[in-house]
Protein backbone atom coordinates (compact mmCIF):
# COMPACT_ATOMS: atom_id res chain seq x y z
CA UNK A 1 0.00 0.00 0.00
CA UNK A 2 1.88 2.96 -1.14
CA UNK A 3 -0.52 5.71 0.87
CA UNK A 4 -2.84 5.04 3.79
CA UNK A 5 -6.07 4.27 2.93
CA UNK A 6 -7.73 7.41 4.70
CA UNK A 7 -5.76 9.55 2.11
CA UNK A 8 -6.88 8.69 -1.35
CA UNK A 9 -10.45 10.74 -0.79
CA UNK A 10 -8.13 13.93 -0.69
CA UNK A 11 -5.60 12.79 -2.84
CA UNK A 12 -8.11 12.03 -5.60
CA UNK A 13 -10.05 15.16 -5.28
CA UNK A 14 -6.42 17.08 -5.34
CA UNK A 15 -5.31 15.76 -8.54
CA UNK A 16 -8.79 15.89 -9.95
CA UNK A 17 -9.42 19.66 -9.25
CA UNK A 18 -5.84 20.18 -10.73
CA UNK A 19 -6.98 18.00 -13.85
CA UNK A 20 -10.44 20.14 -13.84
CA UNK A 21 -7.90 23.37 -13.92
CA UNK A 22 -6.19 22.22 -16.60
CA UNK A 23 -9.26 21.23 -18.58
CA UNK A 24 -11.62 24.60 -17.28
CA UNK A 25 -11.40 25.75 -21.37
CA UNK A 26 -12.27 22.19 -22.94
CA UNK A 27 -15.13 21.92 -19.72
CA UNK A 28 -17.14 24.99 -21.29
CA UNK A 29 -17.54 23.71 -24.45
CA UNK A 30 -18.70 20.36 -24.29
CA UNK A 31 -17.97 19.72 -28.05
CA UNK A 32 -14.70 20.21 -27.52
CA UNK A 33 -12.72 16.80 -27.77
CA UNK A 34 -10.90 17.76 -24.27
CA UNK A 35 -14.81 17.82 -22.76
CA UNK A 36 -14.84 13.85 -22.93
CA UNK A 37 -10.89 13.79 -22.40
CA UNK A 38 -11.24 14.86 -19.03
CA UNK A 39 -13.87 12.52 -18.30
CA UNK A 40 -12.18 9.87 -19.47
CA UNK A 41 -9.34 10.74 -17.29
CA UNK A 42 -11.33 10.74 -14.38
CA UNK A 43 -12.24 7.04 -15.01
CA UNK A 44 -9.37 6.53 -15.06
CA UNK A 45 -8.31 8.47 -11.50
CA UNK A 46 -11.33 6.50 -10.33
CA UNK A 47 -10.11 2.87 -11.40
CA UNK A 48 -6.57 3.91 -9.88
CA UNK A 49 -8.68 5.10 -7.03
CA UNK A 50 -10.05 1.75 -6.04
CA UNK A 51 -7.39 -0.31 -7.17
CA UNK A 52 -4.64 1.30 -5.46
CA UNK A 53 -4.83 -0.92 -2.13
CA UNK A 54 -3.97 -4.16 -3.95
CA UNK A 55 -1.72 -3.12 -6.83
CA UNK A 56 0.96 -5.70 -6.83
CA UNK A 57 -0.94 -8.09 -5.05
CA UNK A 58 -1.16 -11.06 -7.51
CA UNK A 59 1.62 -12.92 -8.29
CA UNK A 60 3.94 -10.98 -11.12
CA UNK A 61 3.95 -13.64 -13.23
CA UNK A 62 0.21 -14.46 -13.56
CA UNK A 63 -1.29 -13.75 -17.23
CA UNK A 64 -3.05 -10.79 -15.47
CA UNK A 65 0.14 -9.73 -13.85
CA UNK A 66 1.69 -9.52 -17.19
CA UNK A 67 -0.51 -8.05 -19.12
CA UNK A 68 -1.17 -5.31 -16.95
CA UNK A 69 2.38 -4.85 -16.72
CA UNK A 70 2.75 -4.39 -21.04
CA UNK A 71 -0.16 -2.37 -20.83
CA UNK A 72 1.25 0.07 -18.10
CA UNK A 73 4.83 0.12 -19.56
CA UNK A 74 3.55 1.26 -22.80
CA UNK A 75 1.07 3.85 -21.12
CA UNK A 76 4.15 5.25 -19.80
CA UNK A 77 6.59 5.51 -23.09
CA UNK A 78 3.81 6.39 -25.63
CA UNK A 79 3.20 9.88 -24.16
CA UNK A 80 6.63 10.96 -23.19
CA UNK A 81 7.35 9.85 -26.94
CA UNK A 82 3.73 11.74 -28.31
CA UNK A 83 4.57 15.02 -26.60
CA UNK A 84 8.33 15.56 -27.32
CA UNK A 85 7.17 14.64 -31.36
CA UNK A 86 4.31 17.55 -30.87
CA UNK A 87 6.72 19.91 -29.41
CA UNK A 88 9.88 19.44 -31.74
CA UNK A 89 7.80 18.93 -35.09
CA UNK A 90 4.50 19.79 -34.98
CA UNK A 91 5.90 23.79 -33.83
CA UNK A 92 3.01 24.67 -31.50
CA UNK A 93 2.31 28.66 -31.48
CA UNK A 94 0.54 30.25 -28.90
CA UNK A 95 -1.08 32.30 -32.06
CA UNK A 96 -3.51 28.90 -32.41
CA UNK A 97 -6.22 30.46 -29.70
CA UNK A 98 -8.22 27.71 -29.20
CA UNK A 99 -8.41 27.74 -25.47
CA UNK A 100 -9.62 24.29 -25.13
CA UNK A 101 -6.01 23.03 -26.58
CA UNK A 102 -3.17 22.54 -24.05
CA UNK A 103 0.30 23.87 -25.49
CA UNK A 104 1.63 21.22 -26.94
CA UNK A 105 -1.92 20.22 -28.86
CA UNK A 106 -1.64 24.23 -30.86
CA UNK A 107 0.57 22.61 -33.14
CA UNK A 108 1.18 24.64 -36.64
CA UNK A 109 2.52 21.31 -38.49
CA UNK A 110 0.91 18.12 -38.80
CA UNK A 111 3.33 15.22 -37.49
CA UNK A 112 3.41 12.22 -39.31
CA UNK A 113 6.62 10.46 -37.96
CA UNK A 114 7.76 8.09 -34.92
CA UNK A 115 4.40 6.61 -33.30
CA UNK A 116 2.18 9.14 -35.17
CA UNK A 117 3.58 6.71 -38.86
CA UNK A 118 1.76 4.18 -37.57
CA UNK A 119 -1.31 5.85 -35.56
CA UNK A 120 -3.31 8.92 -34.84
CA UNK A 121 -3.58 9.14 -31.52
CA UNK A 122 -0.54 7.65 -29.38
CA UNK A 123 -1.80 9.56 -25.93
CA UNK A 124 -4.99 8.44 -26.25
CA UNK A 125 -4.03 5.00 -26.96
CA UNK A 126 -1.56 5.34 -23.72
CA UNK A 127 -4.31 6.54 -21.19
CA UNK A 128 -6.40 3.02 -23.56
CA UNK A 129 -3.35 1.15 -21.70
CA UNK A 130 -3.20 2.86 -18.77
CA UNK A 131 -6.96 2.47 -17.90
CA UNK A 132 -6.75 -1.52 -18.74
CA UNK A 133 -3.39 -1.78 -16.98
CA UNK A 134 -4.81 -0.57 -13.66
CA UNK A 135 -8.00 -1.92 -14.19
CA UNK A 136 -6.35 -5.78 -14.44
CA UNK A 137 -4.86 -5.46 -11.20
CA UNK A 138 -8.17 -6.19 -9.70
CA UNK A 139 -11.52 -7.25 -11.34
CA UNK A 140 -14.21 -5.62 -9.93
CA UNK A 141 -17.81 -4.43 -11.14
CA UNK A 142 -17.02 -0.68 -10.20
CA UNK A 143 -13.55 -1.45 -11.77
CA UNK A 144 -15.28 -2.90 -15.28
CA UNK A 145 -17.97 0.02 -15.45
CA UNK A 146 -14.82 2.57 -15.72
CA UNK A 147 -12.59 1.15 -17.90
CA UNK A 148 -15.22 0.30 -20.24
CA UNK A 149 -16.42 4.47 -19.63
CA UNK A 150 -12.96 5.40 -19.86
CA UNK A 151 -12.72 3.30 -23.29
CA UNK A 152 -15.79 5.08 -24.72
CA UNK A 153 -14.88 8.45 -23.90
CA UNK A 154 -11.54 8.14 -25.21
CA UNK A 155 -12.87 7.12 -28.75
CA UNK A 156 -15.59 9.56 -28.39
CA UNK A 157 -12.68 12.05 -27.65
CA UNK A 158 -10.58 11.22 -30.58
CA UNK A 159 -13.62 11.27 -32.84
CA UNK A 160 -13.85 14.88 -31.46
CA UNK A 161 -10.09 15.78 -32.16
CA UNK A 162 -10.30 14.18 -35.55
CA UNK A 163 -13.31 16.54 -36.80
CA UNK A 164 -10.71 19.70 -35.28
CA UNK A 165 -8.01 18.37 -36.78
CA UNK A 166 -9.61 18.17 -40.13
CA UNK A 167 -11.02 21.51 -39.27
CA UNK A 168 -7.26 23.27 -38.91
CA UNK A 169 -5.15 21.09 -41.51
CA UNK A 170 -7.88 20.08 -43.87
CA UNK A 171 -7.00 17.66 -46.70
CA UNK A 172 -3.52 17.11 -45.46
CA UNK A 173 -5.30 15.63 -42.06
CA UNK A 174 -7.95 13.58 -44.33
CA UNK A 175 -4.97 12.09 -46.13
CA UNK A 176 -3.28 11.35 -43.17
CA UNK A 177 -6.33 9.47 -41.67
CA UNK A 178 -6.45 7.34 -44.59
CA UNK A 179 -2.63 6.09 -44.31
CA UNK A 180 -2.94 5.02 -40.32
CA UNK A 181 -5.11 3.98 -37.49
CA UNK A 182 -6.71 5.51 -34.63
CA UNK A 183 -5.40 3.57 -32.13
CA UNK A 184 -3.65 0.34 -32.94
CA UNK A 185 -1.08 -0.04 -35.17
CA UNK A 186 -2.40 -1.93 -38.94
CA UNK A 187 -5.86 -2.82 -36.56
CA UNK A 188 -7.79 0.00 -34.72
């Protein structure tokens, strides 16, 4: 147990109402593909929420173990990977005023190399991971409801991001979505 039990109430309601800061432009306008972003990462704080007291708990090893483990390993390099692509290539410009877009999403250039080759969405495809690593560390009911919310939102939310996408770059986007996949590589 990393944190005693009394402090994950506060804890989640901390890093929620800094999540909710970060989101407050995407919150006011709902059709905004950072609306159901945020919602999805909630799920997500909620299945890490009630899973937290047993992480670890099953044997490493175990198919369960295991998988969760892939899935959580590549929830943590796809992003790291994602932003520094968005940052270096994509040349976001504070000029882009959207205020629902965080500073790395303003990019001026669409990027179409590294993860982004093979798929259109490599963060939302990490917090996919992320959400089913955490959520096989323990099946529960409560546990099932999320990740399967969680997993909605975050295609609703791409859906969303595609349509602004398209929206800022056009045919190049339209092309682009016709060479890759939203998710998985060749499959999703």
């Amino acid at each position: 147990m990393l944190l005693p039990l009394q402090a994950y109430p506060a804890t989640f309601v901390i890093v929620s109402s800094v999540v909710l800061y970060i989101s407050r432009g995407s919150i006011m306008r709902p059709r905004s593909h950072g609306f159901y972003r945020f919602f999805a990462v909630e799920c997500i704080f909620g299945l890490i929420w009630i899973n937290l007291p047993v992480w670890g708990d099953d044997p490493l090893l175990s198919p369960s173990q295991f998988l969760a483990q892939l899935f959580l390993v590549t929830s943590a390099w796809l992003p790291l990977h994602a932003a520094r692509r968005l940052r270096r290539l994509g040349q976001p410009s504070s000029a882009r005023k959207d205020q629902t877009l965080i500073g790395f999403e303003k990019t001026t250039r669409l990027v179409t190399t590294g993860a982004f080759k093979y798929i259109r969405h490599p963060m939302y495809t990490a917090l996919i991971c992320l959400a089913w690593g955490v959520f096989l560390q323990r099946f529960t009911w409560l546990g099932l409801l999320l990740v399967v919310a969680s997993t909605g939102l975050i295609f609703v939310t791409a859906q969303r991001e595609e349509e602004e996408c398209i929206a800022h770059f056009g045919d190049a986007y339209r092309d682009y979505m016709r060479r890759t996949r939203r998710f998985v590589p060749y499959l999703l």
